[in-house]
N, C-alpha and C. Protein backbone atom coordinates (compact mmCIF):
# COMPACT_ATOMS: atom_id res chain seq x y z
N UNK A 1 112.42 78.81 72.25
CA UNK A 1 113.63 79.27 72.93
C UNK A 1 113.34 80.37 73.95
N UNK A 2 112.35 81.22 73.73
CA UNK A 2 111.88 82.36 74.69
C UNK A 2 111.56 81.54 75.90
N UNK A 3 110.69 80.66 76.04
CA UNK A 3 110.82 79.66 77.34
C UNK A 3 111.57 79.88 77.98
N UNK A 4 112.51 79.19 77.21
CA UNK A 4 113.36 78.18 77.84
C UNK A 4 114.69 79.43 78.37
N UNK A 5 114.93 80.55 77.93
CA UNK A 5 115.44 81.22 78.15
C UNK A 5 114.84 81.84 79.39
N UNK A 6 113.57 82.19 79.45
CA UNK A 6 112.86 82.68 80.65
C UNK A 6 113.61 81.65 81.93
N UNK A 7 113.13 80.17 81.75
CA UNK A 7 113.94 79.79 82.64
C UNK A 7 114.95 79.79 83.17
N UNK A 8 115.82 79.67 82.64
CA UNK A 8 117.15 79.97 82.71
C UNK A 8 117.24 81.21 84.36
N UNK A 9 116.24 82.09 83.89
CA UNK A 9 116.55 83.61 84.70
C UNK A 9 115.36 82.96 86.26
N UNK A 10 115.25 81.86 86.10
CA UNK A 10 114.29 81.11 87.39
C UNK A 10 115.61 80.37 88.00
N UNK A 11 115.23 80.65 89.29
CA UNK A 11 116.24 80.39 90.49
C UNK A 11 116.74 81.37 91.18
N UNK A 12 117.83 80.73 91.96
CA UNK A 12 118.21 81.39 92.95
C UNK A 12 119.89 82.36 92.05
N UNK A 13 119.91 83.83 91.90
CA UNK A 13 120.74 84.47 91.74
C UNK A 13 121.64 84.73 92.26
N UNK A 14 123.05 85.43 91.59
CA UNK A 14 124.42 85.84 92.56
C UNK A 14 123.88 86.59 93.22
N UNK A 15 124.97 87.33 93.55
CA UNK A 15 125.05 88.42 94.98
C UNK A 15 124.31 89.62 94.64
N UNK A 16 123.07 89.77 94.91
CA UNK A 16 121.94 91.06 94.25
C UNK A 16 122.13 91.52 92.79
N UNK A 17 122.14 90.52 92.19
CA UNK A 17 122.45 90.93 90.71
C UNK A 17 120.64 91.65 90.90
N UNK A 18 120.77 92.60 89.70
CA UNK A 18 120.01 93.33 89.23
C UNK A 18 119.37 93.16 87.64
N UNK A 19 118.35 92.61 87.30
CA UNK A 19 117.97 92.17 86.22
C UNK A 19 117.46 93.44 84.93
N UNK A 20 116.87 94.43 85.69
CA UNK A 20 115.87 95.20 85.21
C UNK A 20 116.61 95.38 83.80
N UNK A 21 115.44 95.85 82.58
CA UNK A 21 116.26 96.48 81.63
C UNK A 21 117.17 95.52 80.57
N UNK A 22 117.10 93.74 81.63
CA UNK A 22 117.71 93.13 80.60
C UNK A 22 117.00 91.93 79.92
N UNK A 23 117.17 91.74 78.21
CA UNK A 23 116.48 90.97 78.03
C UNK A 23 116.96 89.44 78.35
N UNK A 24 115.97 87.92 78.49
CA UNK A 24 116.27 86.76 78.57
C UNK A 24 116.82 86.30 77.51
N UNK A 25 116.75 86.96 76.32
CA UNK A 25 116.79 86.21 75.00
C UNK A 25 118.14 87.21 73.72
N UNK A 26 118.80 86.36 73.13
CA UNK A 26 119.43 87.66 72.33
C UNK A 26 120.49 86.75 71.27
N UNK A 27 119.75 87.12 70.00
CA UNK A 27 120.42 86.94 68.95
C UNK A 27 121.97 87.50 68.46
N UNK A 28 122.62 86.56 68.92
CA UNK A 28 124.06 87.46 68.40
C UNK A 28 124.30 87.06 66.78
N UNK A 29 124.98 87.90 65.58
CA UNK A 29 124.95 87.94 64.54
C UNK A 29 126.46 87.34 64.33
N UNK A 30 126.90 86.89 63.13
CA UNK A 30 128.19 86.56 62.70
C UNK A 30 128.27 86.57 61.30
N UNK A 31 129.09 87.17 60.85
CA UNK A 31 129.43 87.38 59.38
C UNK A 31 129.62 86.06 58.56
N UNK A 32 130.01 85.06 59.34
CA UNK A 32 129.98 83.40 58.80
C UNK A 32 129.04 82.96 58.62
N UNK A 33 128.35 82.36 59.69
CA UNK A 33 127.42 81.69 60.37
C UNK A 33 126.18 82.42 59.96
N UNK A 34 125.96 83.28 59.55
CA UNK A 34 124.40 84.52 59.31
C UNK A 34 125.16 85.33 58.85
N UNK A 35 125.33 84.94 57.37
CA UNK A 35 125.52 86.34 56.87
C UNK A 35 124.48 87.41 56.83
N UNK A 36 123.52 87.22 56.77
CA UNK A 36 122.19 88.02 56.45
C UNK A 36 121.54 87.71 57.62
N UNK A 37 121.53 88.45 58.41
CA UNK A 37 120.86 88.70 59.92
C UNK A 37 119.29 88.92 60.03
N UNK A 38 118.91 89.71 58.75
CA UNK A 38 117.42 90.14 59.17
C UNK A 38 116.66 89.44 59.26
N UNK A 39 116.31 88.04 58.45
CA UNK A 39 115.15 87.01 58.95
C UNK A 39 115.43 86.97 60.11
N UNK A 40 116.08 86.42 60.83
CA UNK A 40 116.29 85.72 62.17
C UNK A 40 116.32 87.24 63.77
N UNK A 41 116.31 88.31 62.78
CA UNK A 41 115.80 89.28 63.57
C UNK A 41 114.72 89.54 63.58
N UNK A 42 114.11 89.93 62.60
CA UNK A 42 112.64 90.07 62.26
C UNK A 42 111.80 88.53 62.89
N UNK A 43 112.38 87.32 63.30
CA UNK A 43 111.75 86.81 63.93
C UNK A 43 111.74 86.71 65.06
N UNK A 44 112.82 87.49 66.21
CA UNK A 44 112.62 87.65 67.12
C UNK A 44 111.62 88.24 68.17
N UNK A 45 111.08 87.34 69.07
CA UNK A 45 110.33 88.10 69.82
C UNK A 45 110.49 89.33 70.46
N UNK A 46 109.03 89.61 70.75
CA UNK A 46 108.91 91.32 71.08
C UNK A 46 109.72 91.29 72.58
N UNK A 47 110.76 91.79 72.52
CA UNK A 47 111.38 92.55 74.16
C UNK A 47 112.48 91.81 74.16
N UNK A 48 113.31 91.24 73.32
CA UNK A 48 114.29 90.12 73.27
C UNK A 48 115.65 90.97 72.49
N UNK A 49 116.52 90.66 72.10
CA UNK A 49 117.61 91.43 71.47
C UNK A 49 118.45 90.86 70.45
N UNK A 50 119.40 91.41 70.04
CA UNK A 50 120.06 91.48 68.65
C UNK A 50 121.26 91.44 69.18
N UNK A 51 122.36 90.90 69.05
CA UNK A 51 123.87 91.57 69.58
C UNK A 51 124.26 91.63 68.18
N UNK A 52 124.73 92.91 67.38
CA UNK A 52 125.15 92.89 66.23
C UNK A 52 126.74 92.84 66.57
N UNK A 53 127.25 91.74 65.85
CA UNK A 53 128.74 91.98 65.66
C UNK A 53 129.08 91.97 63.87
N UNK A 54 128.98 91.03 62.88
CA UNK A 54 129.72 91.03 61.76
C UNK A 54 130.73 92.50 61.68
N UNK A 55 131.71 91.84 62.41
CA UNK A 55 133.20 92.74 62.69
C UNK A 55 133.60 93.43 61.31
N UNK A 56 133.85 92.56 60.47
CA UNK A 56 134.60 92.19 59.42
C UNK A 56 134.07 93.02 58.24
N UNK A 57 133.02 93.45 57.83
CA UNK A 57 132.35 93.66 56.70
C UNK A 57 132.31 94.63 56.53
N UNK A 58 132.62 95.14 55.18
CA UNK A 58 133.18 96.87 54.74
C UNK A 58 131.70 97.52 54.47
N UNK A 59 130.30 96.91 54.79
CA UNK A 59 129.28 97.69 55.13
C UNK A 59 128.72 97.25 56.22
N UNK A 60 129.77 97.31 57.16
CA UNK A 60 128.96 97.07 58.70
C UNK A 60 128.12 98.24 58.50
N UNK A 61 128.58 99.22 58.85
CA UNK A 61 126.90 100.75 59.12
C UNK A 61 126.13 100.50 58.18
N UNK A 62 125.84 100.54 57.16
CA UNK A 62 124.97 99.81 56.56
C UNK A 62 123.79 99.25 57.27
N UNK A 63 124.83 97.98 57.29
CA UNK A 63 123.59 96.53 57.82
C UNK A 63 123.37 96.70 59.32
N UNK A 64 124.28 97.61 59.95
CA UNK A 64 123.24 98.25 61.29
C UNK A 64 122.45 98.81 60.93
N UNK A 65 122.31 100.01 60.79
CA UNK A 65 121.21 100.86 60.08
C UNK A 65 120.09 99.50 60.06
N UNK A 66 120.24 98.98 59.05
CA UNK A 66 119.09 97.92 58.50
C UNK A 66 118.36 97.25 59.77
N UNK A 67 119.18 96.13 60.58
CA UNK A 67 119.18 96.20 61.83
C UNK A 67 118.62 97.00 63.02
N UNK A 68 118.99 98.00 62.81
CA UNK A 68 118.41 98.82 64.25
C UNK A 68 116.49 99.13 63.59
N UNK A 69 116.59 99.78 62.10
CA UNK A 69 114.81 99.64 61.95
C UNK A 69 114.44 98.53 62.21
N UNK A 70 114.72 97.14 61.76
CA UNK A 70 114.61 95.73 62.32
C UNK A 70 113.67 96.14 63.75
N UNK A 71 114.85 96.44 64.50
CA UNK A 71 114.85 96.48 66.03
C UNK A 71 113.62 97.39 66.32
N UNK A 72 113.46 98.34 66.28
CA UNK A 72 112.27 99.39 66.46
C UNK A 72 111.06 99.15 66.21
N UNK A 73 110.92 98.32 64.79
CA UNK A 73 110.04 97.97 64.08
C UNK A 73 109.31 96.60 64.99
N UNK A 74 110.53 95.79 65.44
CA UNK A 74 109.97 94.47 66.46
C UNK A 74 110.01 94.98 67.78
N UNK A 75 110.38 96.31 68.16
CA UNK A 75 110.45 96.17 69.83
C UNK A 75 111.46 95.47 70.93
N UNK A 76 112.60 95.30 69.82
CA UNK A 76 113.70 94.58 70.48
C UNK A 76 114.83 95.31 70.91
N UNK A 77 115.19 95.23 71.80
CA UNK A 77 117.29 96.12 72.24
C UNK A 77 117.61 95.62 71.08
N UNK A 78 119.03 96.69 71.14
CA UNK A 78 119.87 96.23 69.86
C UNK A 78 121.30 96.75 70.56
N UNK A 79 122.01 95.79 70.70
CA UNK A 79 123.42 95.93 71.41
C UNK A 79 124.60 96.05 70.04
N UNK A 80 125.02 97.09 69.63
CA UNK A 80 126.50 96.80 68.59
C UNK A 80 127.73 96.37 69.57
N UNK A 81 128.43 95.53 68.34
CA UNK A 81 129.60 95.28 69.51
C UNK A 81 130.96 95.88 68.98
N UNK A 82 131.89 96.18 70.00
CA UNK A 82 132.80 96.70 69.44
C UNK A 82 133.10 98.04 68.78
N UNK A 83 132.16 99.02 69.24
CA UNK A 83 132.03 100.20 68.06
C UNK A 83 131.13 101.17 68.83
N UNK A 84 131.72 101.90 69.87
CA UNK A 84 130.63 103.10 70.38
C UNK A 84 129.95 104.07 69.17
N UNK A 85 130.86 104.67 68.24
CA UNK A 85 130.78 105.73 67.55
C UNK A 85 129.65 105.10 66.38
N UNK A 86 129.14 103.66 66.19
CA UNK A 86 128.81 102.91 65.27
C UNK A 86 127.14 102.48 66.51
N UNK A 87 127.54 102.19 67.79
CA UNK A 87 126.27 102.02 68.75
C UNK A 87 125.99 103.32 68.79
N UNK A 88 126.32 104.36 68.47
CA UNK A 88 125.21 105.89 68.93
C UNK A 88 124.82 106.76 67.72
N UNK A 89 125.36 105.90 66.67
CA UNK A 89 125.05 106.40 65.20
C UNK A 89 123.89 105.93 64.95
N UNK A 90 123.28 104.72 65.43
CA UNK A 90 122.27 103.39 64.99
C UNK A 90 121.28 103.66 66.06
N UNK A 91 121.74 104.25 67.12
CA UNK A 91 120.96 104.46 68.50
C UNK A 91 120.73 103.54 69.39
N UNK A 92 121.78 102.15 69.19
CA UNK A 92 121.48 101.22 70.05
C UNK A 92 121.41 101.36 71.22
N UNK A 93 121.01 100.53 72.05
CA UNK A 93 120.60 100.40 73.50
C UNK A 93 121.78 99.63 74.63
N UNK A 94 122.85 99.23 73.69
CA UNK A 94 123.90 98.68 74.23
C UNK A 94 124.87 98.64 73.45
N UNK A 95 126.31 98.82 74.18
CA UNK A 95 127.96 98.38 73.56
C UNK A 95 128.39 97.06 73.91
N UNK A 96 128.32 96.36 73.24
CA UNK A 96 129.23 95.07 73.53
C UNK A 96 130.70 94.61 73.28
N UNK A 97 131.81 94.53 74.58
CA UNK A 97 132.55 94.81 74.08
C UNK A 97 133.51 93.25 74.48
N UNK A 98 133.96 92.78 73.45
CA UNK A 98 134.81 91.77 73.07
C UNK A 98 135.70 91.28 74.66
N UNK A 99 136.37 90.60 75.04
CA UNK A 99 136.80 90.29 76.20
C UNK A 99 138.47 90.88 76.42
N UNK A 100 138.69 91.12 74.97
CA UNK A 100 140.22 92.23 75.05
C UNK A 100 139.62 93.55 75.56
N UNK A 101 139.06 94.05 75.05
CA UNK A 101 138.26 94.94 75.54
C UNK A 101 137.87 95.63 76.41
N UNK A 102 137.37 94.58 77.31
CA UNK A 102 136.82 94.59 78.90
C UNK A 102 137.55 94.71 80.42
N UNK A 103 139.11 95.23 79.67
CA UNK A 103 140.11 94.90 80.50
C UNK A 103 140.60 96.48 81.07
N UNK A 104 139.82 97.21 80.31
CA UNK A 104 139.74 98.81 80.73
C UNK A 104 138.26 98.90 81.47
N UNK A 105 138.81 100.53 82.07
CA UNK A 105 137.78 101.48 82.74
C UNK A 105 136.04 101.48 81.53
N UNK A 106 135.08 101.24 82.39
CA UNK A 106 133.87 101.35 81.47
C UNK A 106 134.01 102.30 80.57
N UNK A 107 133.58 102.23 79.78
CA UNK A 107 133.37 103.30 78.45
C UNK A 107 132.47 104.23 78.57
N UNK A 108 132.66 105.51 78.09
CA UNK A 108 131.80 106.73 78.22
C UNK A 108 130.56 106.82 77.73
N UNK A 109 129.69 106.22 78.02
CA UNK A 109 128.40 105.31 76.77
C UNK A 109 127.45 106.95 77.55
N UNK A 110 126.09 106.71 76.67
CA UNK A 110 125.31 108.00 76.61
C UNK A 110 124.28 107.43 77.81
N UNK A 111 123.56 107.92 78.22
CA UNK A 111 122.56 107.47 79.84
C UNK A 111 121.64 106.46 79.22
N UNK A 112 121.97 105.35 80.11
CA UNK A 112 120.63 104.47 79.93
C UNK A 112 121.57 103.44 79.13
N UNK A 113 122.36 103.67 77.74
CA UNK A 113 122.90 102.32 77.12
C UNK A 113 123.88 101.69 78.24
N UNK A 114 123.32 100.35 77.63
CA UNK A 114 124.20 99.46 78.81
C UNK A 114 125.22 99.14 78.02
N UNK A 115 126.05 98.24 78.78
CA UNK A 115 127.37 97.69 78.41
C UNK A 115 128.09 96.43 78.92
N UNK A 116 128.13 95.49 77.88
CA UNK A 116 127.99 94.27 78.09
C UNK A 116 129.31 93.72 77.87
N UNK A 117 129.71 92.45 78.21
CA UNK A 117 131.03 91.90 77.98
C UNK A 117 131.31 90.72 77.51
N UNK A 118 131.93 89.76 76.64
CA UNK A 118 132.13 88.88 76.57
C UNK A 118 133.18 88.04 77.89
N UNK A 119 132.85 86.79 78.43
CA UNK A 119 133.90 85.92 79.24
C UNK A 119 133.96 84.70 78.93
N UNK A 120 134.80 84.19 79.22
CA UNK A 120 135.46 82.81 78.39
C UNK A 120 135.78 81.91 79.93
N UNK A 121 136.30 83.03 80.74
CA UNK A 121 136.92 82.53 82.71
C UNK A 121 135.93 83.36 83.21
N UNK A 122 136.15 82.91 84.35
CA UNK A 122 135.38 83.21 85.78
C UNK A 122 136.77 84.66 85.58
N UNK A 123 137.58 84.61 85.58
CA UNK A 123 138.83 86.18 85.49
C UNK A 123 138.30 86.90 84.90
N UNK A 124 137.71 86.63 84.08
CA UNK A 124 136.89 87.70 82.64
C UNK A 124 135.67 88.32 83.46
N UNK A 125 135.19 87.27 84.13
CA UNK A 125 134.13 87.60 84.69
C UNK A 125 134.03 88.49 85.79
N UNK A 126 134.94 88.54 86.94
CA UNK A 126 134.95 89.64 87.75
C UNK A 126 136.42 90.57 86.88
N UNK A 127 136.88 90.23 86.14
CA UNK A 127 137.27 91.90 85.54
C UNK A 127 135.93 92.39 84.85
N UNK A 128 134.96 91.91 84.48
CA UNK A 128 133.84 92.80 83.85
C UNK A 128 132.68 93.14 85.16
N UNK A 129 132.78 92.75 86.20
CA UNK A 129 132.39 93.38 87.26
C UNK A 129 133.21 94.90 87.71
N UNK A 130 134.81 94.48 87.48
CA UNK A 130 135.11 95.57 87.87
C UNK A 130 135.29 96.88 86.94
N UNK A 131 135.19 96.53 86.04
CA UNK A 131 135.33 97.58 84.40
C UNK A 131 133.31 97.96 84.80
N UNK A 132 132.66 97.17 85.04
CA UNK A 132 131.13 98.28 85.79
C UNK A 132 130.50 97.81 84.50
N UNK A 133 130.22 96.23 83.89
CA UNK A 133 129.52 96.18 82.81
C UNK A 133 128.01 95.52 83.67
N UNK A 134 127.26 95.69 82.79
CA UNK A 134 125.98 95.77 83.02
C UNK A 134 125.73 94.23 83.06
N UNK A 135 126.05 93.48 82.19
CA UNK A 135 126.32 92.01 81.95
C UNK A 135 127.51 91.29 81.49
N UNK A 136 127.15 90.63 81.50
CA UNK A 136 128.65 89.39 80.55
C UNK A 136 127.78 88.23 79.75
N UNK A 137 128.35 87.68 78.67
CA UNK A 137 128.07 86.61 77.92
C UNK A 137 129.13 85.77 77.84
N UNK A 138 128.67 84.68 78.68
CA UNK A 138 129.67 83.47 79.37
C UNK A 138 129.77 82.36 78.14
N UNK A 139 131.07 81.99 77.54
CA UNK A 139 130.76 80.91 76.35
C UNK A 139 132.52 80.74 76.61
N UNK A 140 132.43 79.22 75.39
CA UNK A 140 131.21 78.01 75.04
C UNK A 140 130.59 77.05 76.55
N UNK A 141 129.56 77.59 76.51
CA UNK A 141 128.74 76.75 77.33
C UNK A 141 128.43 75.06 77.29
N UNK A 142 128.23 74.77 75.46
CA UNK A 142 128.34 73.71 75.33
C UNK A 142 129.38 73.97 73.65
N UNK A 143 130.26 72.77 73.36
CA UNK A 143 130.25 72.68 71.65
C UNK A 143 130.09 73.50 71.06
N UNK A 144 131.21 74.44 70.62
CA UNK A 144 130.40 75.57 69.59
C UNK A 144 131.53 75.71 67.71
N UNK A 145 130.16 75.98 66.93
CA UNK A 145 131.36 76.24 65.95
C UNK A 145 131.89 77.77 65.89
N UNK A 146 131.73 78.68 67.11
CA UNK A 146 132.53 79.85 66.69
C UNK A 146 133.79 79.75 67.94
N UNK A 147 133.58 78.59 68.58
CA UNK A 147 135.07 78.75 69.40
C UNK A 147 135.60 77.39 69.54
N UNK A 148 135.79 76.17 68.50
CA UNK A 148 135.87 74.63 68.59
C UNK A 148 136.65 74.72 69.61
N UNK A 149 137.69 75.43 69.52
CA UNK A 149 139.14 75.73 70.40
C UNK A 149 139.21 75.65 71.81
N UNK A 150 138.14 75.94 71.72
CA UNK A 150 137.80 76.41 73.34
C UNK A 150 137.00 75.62 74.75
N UNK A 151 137.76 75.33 75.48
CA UNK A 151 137.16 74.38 76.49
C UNK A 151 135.94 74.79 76.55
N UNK A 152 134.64 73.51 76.92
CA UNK A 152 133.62 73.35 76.89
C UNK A 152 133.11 73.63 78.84
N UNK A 153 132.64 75.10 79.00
CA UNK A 153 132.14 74.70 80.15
C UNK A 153 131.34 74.30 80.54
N UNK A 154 130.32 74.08 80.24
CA UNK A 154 129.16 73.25 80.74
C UNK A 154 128.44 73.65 81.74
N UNK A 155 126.45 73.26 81.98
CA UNK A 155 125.64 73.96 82.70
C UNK A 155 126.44 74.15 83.96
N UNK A 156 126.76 72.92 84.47
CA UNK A 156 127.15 73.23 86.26
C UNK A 156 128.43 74.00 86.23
N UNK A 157 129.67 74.20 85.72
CA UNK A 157 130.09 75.86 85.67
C UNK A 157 129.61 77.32 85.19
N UNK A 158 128.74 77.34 84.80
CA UNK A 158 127.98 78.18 84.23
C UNK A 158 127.09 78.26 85.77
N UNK A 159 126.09 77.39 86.20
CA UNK A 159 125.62 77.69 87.33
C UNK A 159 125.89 77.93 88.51
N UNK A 160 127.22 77.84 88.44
CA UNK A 160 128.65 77.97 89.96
C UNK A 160 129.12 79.59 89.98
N UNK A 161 129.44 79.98 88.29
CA UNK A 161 129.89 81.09 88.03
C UNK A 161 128.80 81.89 88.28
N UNK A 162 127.62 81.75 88.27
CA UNK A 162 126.32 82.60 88.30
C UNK A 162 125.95 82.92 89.90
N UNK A 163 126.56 82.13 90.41
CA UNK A 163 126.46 82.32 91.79
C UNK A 163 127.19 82.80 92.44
N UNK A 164 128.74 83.09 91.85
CA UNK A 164 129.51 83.86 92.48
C UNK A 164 129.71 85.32 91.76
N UNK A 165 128.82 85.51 90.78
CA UNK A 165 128.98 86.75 90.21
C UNK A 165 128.52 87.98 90.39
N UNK A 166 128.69 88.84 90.29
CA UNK A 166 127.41 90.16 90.64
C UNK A 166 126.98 91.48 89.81
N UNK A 167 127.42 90.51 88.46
CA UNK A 167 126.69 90.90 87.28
C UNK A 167 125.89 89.80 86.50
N UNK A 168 124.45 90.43 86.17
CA UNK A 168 124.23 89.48 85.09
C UNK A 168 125.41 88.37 83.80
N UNK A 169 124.84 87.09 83.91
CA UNK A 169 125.32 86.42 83.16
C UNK A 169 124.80 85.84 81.66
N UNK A 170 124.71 85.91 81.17
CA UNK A 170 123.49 85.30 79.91
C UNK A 170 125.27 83.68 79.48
N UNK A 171 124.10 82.66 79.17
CA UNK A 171 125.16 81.44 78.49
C UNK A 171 124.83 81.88 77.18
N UNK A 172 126.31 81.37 76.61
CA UNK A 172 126.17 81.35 74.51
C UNK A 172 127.02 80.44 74.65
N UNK A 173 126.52 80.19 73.45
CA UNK A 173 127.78 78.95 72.74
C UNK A 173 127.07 77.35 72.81
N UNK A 174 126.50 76.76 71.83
CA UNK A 174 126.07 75.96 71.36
C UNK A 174 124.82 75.25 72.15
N UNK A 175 124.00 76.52 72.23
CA UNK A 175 122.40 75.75 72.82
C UNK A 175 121.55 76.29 71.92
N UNK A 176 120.74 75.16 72.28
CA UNK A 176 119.70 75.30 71.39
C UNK A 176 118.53 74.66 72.13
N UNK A 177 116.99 74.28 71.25
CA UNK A 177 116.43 73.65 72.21
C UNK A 177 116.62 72.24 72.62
N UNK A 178 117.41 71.77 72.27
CA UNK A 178 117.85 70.49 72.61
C UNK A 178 118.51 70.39 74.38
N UNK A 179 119.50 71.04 74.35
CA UNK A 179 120.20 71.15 75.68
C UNK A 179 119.88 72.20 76.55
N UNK A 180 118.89 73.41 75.93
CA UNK A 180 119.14 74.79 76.80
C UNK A 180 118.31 74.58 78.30
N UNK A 181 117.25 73.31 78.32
CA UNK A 181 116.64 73.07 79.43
C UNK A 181 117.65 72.46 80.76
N UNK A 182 118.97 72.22 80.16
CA UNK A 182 120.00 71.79 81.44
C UNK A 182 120.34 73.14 81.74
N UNK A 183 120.02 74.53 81.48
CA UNK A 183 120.56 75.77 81.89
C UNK A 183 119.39 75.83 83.09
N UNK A 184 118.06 75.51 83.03
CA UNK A 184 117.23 76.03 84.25
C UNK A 184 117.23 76.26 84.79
N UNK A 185 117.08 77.29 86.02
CA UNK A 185 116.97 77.78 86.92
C UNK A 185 118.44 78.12 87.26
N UNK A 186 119.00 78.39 86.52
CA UNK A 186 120.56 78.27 86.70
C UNK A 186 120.91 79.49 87.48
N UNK A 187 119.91 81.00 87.58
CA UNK A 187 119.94 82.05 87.61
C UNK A 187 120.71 83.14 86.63
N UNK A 188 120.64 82.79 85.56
CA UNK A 188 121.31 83.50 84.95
C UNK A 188 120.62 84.29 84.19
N UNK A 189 121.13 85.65 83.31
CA UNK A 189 120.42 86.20 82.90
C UNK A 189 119.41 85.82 81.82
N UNK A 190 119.70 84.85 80.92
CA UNK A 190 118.93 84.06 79.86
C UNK A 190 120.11 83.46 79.22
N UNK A 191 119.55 83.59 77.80
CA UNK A 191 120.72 82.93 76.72
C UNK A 191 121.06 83.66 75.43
N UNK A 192 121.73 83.35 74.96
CA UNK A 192 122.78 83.94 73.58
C UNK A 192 122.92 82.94 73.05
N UNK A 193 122.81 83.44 71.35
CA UNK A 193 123.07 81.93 70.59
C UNK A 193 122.68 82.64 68.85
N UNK A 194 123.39 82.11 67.91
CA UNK A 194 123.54 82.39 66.87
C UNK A 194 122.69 81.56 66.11
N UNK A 195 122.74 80.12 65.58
CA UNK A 195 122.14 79.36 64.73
C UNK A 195 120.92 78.70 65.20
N UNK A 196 120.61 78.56 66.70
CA UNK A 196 119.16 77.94 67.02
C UNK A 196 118.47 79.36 66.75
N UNK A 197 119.04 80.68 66.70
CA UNK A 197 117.82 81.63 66.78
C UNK A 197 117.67 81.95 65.13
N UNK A 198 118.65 81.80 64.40
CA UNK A 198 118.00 81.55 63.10
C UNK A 198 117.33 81.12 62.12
N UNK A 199 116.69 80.32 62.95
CA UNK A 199 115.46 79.96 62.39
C UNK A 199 114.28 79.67 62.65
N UNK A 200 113.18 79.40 62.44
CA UNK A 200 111.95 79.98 63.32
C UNK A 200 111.75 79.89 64.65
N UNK A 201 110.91 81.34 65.30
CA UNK A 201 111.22 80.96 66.52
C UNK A 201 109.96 80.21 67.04
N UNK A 202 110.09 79.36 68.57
CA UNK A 202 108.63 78.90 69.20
C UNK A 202 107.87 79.84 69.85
């Protein structure tokens, strides 16, 4: 998946998007789907990331904590989502913030953490240009079981939106290595994805 994610960030980019600082690759967590996050962190490659969310769980700090040594220990970012006071407790390297969220002024984050956004529309997408996020995570890209609900956009909107954007984009939502080679050269920032990264990586 590190590949294939590299590719992804091959091609022609939006309007001077700026890459530096971000990784191609990034494990987002779910309290369903992975309850237990650390294998599939601990197998992440070196320079790649974590998006911790399990929202829900009355020892989220906890299993950050657990998580962020994870992270240090492999050399990976570690983005919390939803939770500044919970990203600067853990020392993450990023806030990720839900797409209700993203509809305010950037958040007062400490120098250097970035701040990332979830989008669902191309609307989501330049309101998180204009809220000053560092990236966005564009989904469902393909089929997913954390949004069935949800229209399927597919590589060539994903590669349309990447071109009119001028923030990094990363795709999530149901790739794996099966389909993630129709993302190529798409210019986007890499990929996001829950269950292909849980389990061993290539």
């Amino acid at each position: 998946m590190q590949k294939l994610a590299n590719a992804v960030r091959a091609g022609s980019p939006g309007l001077g998007i700026d890459y530096s600082g971000l990784p191609t690759l990034i494990l987002v967590t779910d309290e369903v789907r992975l309850p237990d996050p650390l294998p599939a962190a601990q197998a992440m490659p070196s320079g790649s990331a974590v998006l911790f969310r399990h929202y829900g769980i009355p020892d989220r700090k906890i299993l950050a904590k657990k998580i962020s040594e994870v992270c240090r220990q492999r050399n990976l970012f570690l983005w919390v989502a939803g939770d500044l006071v919970l990203a600067r407790t853990v020392g993450a390297h990023g806030l990720h913030l839900p797409e209700f969220l993203a509809r305010r002024s950037r958040p007062l984050v400490p120098t250097g953490m970035k701040v990332t956004a979830a989008a669902h529309s191309y609307a989501a997408i330049r309101r998180a240009e204009v809220m000053g996020a560092d990236a966005v995570l564009v989904s469902p890209i393909f089929s997913s079981q954390s949004h069935p609900d949800r229209t399927v956009l597919g590589p060539l909107q994903f590669r349309q939106w990447v071109g009119r954007s001028t923030v990094p984009a990363y795709a999530l939502g149901g790739i794996g290595p099966s389909n993630a080679s129709r993302l190529a050269k798409s210019g986007g920032a890499g990929i996001a994805a829950i269950a292909s990264l849980s389990r061993d990586q290539d």
